[in-house]
N, C-alpha and C. Protein backbone atom coordinates (compact mmCIF):
# COMPACT_ATOMS: atom_id res chain seq x y z
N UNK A 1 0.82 -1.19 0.00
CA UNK A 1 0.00 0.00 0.00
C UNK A 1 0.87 1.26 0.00
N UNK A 2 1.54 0.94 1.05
CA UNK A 2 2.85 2.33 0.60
C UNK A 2 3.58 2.70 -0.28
N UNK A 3 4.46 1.54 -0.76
CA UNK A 3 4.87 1.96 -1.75
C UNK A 3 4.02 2.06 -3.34
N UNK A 4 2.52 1.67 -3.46
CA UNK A 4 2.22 2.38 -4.50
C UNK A 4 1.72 3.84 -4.29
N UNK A 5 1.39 4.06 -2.92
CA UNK A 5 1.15 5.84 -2.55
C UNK A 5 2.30 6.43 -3.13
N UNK A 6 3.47 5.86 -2.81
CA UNK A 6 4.86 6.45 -2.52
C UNK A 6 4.98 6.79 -4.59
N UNK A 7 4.61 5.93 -5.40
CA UNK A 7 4.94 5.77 -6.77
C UNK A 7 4.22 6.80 -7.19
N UNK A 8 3.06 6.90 -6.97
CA UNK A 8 2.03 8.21 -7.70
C UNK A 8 2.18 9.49 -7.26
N UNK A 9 3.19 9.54 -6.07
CA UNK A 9 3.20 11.12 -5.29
C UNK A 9 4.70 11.32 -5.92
N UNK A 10 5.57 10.74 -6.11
CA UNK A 10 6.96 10.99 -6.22
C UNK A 10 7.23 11.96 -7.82
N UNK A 11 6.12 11.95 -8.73
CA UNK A 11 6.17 12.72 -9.86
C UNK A 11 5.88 13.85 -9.38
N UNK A 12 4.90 14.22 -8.58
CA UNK A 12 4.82 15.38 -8.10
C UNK A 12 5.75 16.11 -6.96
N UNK A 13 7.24 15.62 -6.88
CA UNK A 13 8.11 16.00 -5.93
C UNK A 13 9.80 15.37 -6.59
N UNK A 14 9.82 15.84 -7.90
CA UNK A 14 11.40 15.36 -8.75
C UNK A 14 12.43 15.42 -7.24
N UNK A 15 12.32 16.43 -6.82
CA UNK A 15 13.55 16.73 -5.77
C UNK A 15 13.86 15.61 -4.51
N UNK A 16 12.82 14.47 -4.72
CA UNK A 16 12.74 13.39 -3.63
C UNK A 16 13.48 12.22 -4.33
N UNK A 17 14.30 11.68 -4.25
CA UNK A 17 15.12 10.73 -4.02
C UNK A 17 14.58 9.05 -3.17
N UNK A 18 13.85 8.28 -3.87
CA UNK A 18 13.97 7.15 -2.79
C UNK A 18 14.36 5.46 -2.95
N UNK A 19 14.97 5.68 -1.90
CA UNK A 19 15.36 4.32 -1.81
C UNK A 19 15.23 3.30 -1.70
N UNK A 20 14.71 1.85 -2.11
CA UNK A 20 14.27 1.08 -1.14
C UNK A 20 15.28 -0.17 -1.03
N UNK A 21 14.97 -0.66 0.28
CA UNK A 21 15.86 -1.38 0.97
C UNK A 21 14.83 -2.68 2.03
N UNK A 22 15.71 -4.09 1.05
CA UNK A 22 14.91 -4.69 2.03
C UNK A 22 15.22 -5.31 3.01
N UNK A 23 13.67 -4.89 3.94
CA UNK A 23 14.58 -4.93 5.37
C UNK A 23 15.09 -6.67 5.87
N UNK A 24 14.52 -7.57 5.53
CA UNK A 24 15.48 -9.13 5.96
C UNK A 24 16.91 -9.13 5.72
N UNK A 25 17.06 -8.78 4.35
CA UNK A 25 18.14 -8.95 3.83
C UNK A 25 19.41 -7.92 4.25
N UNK A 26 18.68 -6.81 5.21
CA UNK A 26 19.77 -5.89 5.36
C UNK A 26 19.19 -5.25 6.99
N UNK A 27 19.33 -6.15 7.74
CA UNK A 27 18.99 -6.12 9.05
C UNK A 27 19.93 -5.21 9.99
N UNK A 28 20.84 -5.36 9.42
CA UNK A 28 22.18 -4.28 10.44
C UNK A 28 21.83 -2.62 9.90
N UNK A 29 21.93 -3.00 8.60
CA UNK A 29 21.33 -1.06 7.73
C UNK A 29 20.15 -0.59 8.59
N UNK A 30 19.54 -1.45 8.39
CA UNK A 30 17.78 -0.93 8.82
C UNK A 30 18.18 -0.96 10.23
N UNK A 31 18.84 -1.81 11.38
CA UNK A 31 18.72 -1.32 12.87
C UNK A 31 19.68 0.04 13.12
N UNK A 32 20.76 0.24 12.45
CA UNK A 32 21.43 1.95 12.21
C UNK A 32 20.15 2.44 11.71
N UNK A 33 19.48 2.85 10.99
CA UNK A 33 18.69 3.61 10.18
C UNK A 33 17.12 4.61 11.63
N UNK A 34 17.48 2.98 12.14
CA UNK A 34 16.61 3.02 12.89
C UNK A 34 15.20 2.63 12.68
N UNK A 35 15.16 2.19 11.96
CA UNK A 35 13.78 1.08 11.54
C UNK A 35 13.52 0.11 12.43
N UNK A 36 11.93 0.32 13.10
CA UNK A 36 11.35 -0.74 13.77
C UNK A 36 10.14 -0.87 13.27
N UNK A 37 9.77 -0.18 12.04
CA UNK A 37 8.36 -1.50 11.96
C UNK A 37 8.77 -0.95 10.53
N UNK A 38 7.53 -1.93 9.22
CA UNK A 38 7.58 -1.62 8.23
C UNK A 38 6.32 -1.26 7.22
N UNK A 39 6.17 -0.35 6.86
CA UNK A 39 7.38 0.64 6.18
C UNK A 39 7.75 1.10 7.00
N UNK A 40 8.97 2.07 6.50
CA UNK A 40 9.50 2.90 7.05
C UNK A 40 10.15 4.16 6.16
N UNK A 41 10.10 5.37 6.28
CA UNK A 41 10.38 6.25 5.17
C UNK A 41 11.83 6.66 5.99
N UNK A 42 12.98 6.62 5.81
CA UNK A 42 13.77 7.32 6.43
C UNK A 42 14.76 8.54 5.72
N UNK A 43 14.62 9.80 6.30
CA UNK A 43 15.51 10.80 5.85
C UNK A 43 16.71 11.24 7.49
N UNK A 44 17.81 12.04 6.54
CA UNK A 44 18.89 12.43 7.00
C UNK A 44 17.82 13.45 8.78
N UNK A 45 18.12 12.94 10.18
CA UNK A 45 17.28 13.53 11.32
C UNK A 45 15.83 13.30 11.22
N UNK A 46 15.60 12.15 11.07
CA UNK A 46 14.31 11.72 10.97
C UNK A 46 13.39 10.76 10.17
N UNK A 47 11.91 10.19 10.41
CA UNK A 47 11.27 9.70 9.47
C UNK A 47 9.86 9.73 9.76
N UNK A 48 9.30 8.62 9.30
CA UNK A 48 7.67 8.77 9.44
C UNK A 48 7.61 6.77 9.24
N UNK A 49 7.18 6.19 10.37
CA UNK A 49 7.00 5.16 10.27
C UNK A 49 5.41 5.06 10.31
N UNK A 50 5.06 3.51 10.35
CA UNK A 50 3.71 3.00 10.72
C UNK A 50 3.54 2.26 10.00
N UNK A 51 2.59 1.40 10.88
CA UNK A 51 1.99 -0.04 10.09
C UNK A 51 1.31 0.52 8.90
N UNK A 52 0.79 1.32 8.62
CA UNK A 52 -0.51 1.51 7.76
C UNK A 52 -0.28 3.22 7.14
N UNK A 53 0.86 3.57 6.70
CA UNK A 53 1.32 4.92 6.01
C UNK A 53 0.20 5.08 4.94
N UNK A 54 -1.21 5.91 5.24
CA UNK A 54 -1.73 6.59 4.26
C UNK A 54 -1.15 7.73 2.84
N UNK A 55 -1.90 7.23 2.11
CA UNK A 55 -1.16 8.48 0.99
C UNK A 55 -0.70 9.86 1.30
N UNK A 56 -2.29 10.11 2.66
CA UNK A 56 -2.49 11.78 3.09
C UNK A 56 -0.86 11.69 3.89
N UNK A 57 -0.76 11.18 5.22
CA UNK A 57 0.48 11.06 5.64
C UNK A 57 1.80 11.26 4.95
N UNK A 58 1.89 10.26 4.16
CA UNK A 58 2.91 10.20 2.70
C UNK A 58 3.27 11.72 2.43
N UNK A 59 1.90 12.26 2.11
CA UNK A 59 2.39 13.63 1.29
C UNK A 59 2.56 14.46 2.46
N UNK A 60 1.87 14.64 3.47
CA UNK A 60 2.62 15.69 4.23
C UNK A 60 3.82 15.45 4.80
N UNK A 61 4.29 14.18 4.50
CA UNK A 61 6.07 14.11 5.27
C UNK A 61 6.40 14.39 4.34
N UNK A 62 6.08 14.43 2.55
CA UNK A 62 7.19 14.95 1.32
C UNK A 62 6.97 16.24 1.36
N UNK A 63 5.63 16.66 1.97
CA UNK A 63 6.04 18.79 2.20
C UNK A 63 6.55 18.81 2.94
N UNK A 64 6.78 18.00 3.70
CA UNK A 64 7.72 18.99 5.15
C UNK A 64 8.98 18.71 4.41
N UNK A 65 9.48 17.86 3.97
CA UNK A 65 10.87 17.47 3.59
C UNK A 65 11.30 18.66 2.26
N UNK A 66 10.55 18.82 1.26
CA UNK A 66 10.24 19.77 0.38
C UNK A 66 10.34 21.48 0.94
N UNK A 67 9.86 22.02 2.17
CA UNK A 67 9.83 23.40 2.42
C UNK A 67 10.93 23.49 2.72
């Protein structure tokens, strides 16, 4: 569910960059990163986790990251 929110909002924000990383396979990255549940959106001082990342959510962490 997230990452197709994440696919349809990201045209409307070129300046966003994302990564994905999966978390089994890269268990030491993701516990530095600081990831405890999944998804997880992580930027440089921060992120926006949750079981259930709505689109609405989605986009207001890419404006805040954006202003």
């Amino acid at each position: 569910m997230a990452s197709r929110s994440i696919n349809e909002l990201l045209p409307d924000y070129p300046e966003i960059q994302v990564e994905r990383v999966e978390y089994l396979t890269n268990l030491k990255r993701a516990r530095r990163e600081g990831v405890r549940t999944i998804p997880t959106l992580v930027e440089e001082g921060g992120g926006l986790q949750g079981f259930y990342l709505t689109k609405a959510r989605i986009r207001a962490y890419f404006d805040d990251l954006t202003s």
